[in-house]
C-alpha atoms as a PDB file:
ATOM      1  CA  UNK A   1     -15.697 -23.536  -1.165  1.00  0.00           C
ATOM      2  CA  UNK A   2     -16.748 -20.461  -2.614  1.00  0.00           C
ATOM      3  CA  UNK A   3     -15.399 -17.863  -5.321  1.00  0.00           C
ATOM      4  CA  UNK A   4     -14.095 -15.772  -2.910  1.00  0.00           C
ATOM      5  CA  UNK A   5     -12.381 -17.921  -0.577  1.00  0.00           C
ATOM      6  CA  UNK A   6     -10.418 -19.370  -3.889  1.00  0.00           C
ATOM      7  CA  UNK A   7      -9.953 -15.645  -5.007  1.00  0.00           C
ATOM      8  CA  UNK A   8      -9.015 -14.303  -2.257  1.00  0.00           C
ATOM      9  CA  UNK A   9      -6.263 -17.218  -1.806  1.00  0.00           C
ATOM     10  CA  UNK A  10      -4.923 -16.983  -5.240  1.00  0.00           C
ATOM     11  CA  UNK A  11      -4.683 -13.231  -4.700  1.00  0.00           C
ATOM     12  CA  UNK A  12      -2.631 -13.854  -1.093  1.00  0.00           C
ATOM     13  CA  UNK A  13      -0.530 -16.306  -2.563  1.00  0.00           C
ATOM     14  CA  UNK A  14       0.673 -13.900  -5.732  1.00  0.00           C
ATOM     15  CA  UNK A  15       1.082 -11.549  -3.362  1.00  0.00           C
ATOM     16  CA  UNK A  16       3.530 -13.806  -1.104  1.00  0.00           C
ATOM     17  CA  UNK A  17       5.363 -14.772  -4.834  1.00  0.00           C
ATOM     18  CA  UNK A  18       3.742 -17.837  -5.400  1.00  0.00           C
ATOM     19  CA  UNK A  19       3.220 -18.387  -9.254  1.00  0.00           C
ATOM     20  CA  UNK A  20       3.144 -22.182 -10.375  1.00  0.00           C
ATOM     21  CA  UNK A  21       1.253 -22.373 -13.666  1.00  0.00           C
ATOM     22  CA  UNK A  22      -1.156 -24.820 -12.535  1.00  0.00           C
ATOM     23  CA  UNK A  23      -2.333 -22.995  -9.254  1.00  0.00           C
ATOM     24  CA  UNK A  24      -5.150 -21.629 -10.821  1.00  0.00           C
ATOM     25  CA  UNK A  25      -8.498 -19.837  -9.179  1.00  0.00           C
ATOM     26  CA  UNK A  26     -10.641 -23.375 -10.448  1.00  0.00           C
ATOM     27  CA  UNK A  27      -7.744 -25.963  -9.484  1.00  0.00           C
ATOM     28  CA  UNK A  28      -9.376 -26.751  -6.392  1.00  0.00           C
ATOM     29  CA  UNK A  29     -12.433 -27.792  -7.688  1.00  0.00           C
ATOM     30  CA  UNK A  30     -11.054 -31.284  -7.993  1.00  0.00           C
ATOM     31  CA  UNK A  31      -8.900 -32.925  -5.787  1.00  0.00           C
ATOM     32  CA  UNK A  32      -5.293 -32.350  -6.422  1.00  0.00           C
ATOM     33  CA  UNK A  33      -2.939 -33.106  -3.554  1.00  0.00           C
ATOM     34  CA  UNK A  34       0.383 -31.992  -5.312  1.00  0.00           C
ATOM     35  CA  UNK A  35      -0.661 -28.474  -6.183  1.00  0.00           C
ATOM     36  CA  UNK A  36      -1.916 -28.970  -2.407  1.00  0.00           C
ATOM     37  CA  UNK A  37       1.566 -29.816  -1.289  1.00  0.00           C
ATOM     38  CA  UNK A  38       3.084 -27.355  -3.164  1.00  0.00           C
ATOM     39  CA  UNK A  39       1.239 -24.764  -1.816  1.00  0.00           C
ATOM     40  CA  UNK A  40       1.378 -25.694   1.824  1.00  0.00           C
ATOM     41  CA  UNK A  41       5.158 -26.384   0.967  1.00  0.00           C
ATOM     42  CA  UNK A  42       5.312 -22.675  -0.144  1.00  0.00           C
ATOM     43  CA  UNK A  43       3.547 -21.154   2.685  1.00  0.00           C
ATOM     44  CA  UNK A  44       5.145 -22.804   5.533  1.00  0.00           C
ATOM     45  CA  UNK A  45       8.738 -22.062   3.838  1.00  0.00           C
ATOM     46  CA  UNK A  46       8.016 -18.562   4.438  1.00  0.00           C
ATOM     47  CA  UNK A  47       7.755 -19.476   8.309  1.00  0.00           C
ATOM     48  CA  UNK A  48      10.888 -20.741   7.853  1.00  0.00           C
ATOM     49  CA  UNK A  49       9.774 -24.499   8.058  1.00  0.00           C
ATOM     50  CA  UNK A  50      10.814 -27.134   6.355  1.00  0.00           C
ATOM     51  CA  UNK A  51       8.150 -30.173   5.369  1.00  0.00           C
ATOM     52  CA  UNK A  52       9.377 -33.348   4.216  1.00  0.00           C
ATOM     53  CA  UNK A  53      10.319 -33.486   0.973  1.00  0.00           C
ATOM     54  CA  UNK A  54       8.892 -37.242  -0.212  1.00  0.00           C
ATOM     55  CA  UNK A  55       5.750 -37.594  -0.772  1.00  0.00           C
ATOM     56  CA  UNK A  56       5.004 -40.339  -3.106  1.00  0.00           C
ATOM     57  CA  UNK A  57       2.476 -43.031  -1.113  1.00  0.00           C
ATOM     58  CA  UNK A  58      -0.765 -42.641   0.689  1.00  0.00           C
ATOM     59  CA  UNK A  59       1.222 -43.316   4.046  1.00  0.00           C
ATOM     60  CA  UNK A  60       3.918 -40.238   2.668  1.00  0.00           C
ATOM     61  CA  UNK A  61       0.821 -37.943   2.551  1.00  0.00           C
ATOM     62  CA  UNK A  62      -0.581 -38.347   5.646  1.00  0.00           C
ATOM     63  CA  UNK A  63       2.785 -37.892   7.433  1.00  0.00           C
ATOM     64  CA  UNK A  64       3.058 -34.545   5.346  1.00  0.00           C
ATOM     65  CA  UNK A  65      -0.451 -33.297   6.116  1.00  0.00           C
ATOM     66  CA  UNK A  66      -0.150 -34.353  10.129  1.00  0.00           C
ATOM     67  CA  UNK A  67       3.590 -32.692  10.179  1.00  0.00           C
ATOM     68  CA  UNK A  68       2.415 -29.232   8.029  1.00  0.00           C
ATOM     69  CA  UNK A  69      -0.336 -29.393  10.809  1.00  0.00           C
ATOM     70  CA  UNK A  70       1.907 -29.703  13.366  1.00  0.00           C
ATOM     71  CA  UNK A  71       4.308 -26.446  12.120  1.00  0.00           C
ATOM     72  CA  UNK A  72       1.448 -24.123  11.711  1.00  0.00           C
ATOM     73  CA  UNK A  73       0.325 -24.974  14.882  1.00  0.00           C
ATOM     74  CA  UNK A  74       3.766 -24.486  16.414  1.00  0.00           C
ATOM     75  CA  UNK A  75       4.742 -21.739  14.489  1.00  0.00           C
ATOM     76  CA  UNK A  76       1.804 -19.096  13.769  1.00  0.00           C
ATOM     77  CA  UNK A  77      -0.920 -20.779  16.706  1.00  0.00           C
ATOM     78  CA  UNK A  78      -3.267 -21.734  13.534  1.00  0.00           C
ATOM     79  CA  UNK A  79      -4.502 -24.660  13.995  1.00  0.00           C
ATOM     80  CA  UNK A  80      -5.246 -26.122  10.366  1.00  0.00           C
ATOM     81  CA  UNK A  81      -7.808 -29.203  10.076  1.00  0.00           C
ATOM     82  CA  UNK A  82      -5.820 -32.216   8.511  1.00  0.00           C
ATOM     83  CA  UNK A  83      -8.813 -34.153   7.150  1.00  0.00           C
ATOM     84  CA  UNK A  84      -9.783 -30.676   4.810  1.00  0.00           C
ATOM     85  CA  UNK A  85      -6.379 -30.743   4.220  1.00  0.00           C
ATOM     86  CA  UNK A  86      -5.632 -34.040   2.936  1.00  0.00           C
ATOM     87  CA  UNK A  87      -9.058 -34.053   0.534  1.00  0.00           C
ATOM     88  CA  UNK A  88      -7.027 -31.399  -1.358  1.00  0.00           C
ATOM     89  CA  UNK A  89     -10.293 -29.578  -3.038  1.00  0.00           C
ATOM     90  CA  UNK A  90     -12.419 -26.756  -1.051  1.00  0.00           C
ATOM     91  CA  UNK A  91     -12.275 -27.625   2.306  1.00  0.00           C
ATOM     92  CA  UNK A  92      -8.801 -27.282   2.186  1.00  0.00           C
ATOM     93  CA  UNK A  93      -8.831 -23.468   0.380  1.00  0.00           C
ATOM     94  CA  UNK A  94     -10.249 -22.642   3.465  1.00  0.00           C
ATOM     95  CA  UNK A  95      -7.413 -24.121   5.450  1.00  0.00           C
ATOM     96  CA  UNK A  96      -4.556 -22.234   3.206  1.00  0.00           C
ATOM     97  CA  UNK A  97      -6.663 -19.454   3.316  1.00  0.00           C
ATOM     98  CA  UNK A  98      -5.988 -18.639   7.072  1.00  0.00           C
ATOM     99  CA  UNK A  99      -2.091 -19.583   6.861  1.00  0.00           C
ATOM    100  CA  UNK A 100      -2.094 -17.181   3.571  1.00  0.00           C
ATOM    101  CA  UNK A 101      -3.853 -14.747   5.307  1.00  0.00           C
ATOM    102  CA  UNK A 102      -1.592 -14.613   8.338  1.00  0.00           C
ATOM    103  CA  UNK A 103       1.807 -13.880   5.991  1.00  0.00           C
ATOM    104  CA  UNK A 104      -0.079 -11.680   4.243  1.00  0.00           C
ATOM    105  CA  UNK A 105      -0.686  -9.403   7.427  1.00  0.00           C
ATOM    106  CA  UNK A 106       2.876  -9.940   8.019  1.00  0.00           C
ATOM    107  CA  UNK A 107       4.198  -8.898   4.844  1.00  0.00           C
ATOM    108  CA  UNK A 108       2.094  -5.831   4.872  1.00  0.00           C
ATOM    109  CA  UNK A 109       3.035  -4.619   8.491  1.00  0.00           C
ATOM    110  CA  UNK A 110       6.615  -5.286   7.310  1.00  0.00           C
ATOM    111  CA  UNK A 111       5.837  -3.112   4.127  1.00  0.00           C
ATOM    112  CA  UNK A 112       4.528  -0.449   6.257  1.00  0.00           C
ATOM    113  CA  UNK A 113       7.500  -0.553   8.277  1.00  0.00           C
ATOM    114  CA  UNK A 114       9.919  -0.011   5.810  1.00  0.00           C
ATOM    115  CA  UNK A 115       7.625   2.756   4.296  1.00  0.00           C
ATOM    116  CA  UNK A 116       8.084   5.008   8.020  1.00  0.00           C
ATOM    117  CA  UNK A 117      11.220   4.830   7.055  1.00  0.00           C
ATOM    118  CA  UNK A 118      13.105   2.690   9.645  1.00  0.00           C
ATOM    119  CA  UNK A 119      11.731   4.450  12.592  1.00  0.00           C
ATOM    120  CA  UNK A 120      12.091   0.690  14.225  1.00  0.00           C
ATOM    121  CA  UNK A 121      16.103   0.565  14.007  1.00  0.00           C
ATOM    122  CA  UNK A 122      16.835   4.684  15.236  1.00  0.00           C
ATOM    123  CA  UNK A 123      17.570   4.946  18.795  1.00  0.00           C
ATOM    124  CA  UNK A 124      15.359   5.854  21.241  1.00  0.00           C
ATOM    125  CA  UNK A 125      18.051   8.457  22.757  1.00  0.00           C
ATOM    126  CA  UNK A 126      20.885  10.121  21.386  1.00  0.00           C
ATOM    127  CA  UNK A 127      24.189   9.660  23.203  1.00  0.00           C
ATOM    128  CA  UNK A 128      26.274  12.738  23.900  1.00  0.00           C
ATOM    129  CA  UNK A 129      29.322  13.660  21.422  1.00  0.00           C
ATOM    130  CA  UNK A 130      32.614  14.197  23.064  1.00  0.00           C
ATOM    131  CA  UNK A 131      33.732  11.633  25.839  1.00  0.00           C
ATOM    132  CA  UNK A 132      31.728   9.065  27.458  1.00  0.00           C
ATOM    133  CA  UNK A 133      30.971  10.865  30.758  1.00  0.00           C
ATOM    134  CA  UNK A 134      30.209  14.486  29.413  1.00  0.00           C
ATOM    135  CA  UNK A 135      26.722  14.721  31.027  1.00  0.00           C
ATOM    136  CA  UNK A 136      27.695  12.972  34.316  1.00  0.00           C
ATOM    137  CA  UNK A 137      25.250  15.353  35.993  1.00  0.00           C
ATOM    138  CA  UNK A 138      21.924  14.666  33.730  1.00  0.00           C
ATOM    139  CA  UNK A 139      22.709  11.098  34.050  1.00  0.00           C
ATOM    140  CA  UNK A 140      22.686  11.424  37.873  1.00  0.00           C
ATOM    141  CA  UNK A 141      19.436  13.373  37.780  1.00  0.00           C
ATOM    142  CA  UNK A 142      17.742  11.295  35.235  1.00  0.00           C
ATOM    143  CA  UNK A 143      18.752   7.610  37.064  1.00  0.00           C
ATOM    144  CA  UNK A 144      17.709   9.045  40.294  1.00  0.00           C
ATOM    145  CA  UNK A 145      14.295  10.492  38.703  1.00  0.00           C
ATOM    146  CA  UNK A 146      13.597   6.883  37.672  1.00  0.00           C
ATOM    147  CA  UNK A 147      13.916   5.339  40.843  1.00  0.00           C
ATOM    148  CA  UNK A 148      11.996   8.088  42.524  1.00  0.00           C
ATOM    149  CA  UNK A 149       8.996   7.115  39.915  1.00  0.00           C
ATOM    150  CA  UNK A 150       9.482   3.569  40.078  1.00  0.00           C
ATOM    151  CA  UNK A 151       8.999   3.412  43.927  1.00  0.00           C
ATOM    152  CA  UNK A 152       5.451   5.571  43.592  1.00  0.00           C
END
Protein backbone atom coordinates (compact mmCIF):
# COMPACT_ATOMS: atom_id res chain seq x y z
CA UNK A 1 0.00 0.00 0.00
CA UNK A 2 1.25 3.24 -0.78
CA UNK A 3 0.15 7.03 -0.26
CA UNK A 4 -1.16 7.26 -3.44
CA UNK A 5 -3.07 4.24 -3.93
CA UNK A 6 -4.96 5.28 -0.42
CA UNK A 7 -5.20 8.92 -1.85
CA UNK A 8 -6.19 8.33 -4.84
CA UNK A 9 -9.09 5.94 -3.37
CA UNK A 10 -10.27 8.33 -0.82
CA UNK A 11 -10.36 10.95 -3.57
CA UNK A 12 -12.59 8.36 -6.00
CA UNK A 13 -14.74 7.49 -3.31
CA UNK A 14 -15.69 11.41 -2.31
CA UNK A 15 -16.09 11.81 -5.63
CA UNK A 16 -18.74 8.80 -5.99
CA UNK A 17 -20.45 10.46 -2.46
CA UNK A 18 -18.95 8.31 -0.12
CA UNK A 19 -18.29 10.23 3.24
CA UNK A 20 -18.34 7.95 6.48
CA UNK A 21 -16.32 9.72 9.17
CA UNK A 22 -14.08 6.95 9.79
CA UNK A 23 -12.96 6.27 6.07
CA UNK A 24 -10.02 8.14 6.44
CA UNK A 25 -6.67 8.31 4.03
CA UNK A 26 -4.64 6.19 7.21
CA UNK A 27 -7.69 3.75 8.07
CA UNK A 28 -6.23 1.12 6.12
CA UNK A 29 -3.17 0.91 7.77
CA UNK A 30 -4.70 -1.55 10.18
CA UNK A 31 -7.02 -4.06 9.48
CA UNK A 32 -10.57 -2.99 9.64
CA UNK A 33 -13.07 -5.21 7.87
CA UNK A 34 -16.26 -3.04 8.58
CA UNK A 35 -15.02 0.19 7.07
CA UNK A 36 -13.95 -2.61 4.41
CA UNK A 37 -17.52 -3.75 4.08
CA UNK A 38 -18.83 -0.57 4.03
CA UNK A 39 -16.93 0.51 1.35
CA UNK A 40 -17.27 -2.46 -0.92
CA UNK A 41 -21.04 -2.23 0.20
CA UNK A 42 -20.97 1.37 -1.23
CA UNK A 43 -19.26 0.70 -4.40
CA UNK A 44 -21.05 -2.25 -5.61
CA UNK A 45 -24.53 -0.40 -4.72
CA UNK A 46 -23.68 1.93 -7.36
CA UNK A 47 -23.62 -1.20 -9.84
CA UNK A 48 -26.79 -1.71 -8.68
CA UNK A 49 -25.86 -4.85 -6.51
CA UNK A 50 -26.95 -5.79 -3.54
CA UNK A 51 -24.39 -7.73 -0.89
CA UNK A 52 -25.71 -9.43 1.99
CA UNK A 53 -26.52 -7.47 4.62
CA UNK A 54 -25.22 -9.77 7.87
CA UNK A 55 -22.08 -9.89 8.52
CA UNK A 56 -21.36 -10.65 12.05
CA UNK A 57 -19.05 -14.15 12.14
CA UNK A 58 -15.87 -15.16 10.47
CA UNK A 59 -18.03 -17.64 8.26
CA UNK A 60 -20.52 -14.21 7.45
CA UNK A 61 -17.32 -12.53 6.10
CA UNK A 62 -16.07 -14.86 3.92
CA UNK A 63 -19.48 -15.39 2.25
CA UNK A 64 -19.51 -11.46 1.81
CA UNK A 65 -15.98 -11.18 0.42
CA UNK A 66 -16.51 -14.48 -2.07
CA UNK A 67 -20.16 -12.97 -3.12
CA UNK A 68 -18.74 -9.00 -3.59
CA UNK A 69 -16.12 -11.02 -5.68
CA UNK A 70 -18.48 -12.71 -7.49
CA UNK A 71 -20.67 -9.23 -8.52
CA UNK A 72 -17.69 -7.34 -9.65
CA UNK A 73 -16.75 -10.04 -11.62
CA UNK A 74 -20.22 -10.39 -13.10
CA UNK A 75 -20.99 -6.99 -13.29
CA UNK A 76 -17.90 -4.66 -14.38
CA UNK A 77 -15.39 -7.96 -15.66
CA UNK A 78 -12.95 -6.90 -12.59
CA UNK A 79 -11.88 -9.55 -11.14
CA UNK A 80 -11.05 -8.50 -7.39
CA UNK A 81 -8.62 -10.89 -5.26
CA UNK A 82 -10.68 -12.16 -2.16
CA UNK A 83 -7.72 -13.02 0.10
CA UNK A 84 -6.49 -8.91 -0.23
CA UNK A 85 -9.87 -8.39 0.29
CA UNK A 86 -10.71 -10.13 3.35
CA UNK A 87 -7.19 -8.87 5.22
CA UNK A 88 -9.01 -5.49 5.07
CA UNK A 89 -5.59 -3.23 5.24
CA UNK A 90 -3.43 -2.38 1.92
CA UNK A 91 -3.76 -5.13 -0.17
CA UNK A 92 -7.20 -4.57 -0.27
CA UNK A 93 -6.92 -0.47 -1.22
CA UNK A 94 -5.59 -1.82 -4.16
CA UNK A 95 -8.58 -4.03 -4.79
CA UNK A 96 -11.25 -0.98 -4.18
CA UNK A 97 -9.02 1.00 -6.00
CA UNK A 98 -9.82 -0.65 -9.45
CA UNK A 99 -13.74 -1.01 -8.68
CA UNK A 100 -13.48 2.91 -7.59
CA UNK A 101 -11.69 3.63 -10.47
CA UNK A 102 -14.07 2.00 -12.92
CA UNK A 103 -17.33 4.24 -11.52
CA UNK A 104 -15.27 6.93 -11.52
CA UNK A 105 -14.69 6.70 -15.43
CA UNK A 106 -18.30 6.14 -15.55
CA UNK A 107 -19.43 9.00 -13.70
CA UNK A 108 -17.19 11.25 -15.63
CA UNK A 109 -18.23 10.02 -19.22
CA UNK A 110 -21.78 10.46 -17.86
CA UNK A 111 -20.77 14.08 -16.71
CA UNK A 112 -19.43 14.76 -20.04
CA UNK A 113 -22.49 13.62 -21.55
CA UNK A 114 -24.77 15.72 -19.94
CA UNK A 115 -22.29 18.68 -20.48
CA UNK A 116 -22.80 18.17 -24.79
CA UNK A 117 -25.90 18.83 -23.91
CA UNK A 118 -27.99 15.67 -24.61
CA UNK A 119 -26.66 15.14 -28.02
CA UNK A 120 -27.27 11.20 -26.96
CA UNK A 121 -31.27 11.49 -26.69
CA UNK A 122 -31.86 14.01 -30.21
CA UNK A 123 -32.73 12.05 -33.16
CA UNK A 124 -30.59 11.11 -35.65
CA UNK A 125 -33.22 12.38 -38.44
CA UNK A 126 -35.91 14.71 -38.39
CA UNK A 127 -39.31 13.44 -39.51
CA UNK A 128 -41.28 15.55 -41.95
CA UNK A 129 -44.17 18.00 -40.57
CA UNK A 130 -47.50 17.61 -42.17
CA UNK A 131 -48.85 13.95 -42.75
CA UNK A 132 -47.04 10.81 -42.44
CA UNK A 133 -46.35 10.13 -46.15
CA UNK A 134 -45.36 13.75 -47.34
CA UNK A 135 -41.94 12.72 -48.77
CA UNK A 136 -43.13 9.38 -50.26
CA UNK A 137 -40.65 10.05 -53.07
CA UNK A 138 -37.27 10.70 -50.88
CA UNK A 139 -38.23 7.76 -48.92
CA UNK A 140 -38.36 5.65 -52.12
CA UNK A 141 -35.02 7.02 -53.27
CA UNK A 142 -33.32 6.86 -49.99
CA UNK A 143 -34.58 2.91 -49.14
CA UNK A 144 -33.61 1.97 -52.56
CA UNK A 145 -30.06 3.87 -52.23
CA UNK A 146 -29.49 1.64 -49.19
CA UNK A 147 -30.02 -1.51 -50.72
CA UNK A 148 -28.05 -0.52 -53.75
CA UNK A 149 -24.99 0.14 -51.11
CA UNK A 150 -25.64 -2.70 -49.04
CA UNK A 151 -25.33 -5.24 -51.96
CA UNK A 152 -21.68 -3.57 -53.06
Amino acid sequence: MSHRETRALSEALLTLGYTPAHARRYAYRRPHFTLLASTLSFLLEKLNAHTLAEIQTEHDRVAFVKHAAELALNKTRIKLNPKALYAADGRAVRELNKLAQYLLSAHAAAAAALEEGHAAEAPAFELASGAPYADVERTRALSSELVQLGAR
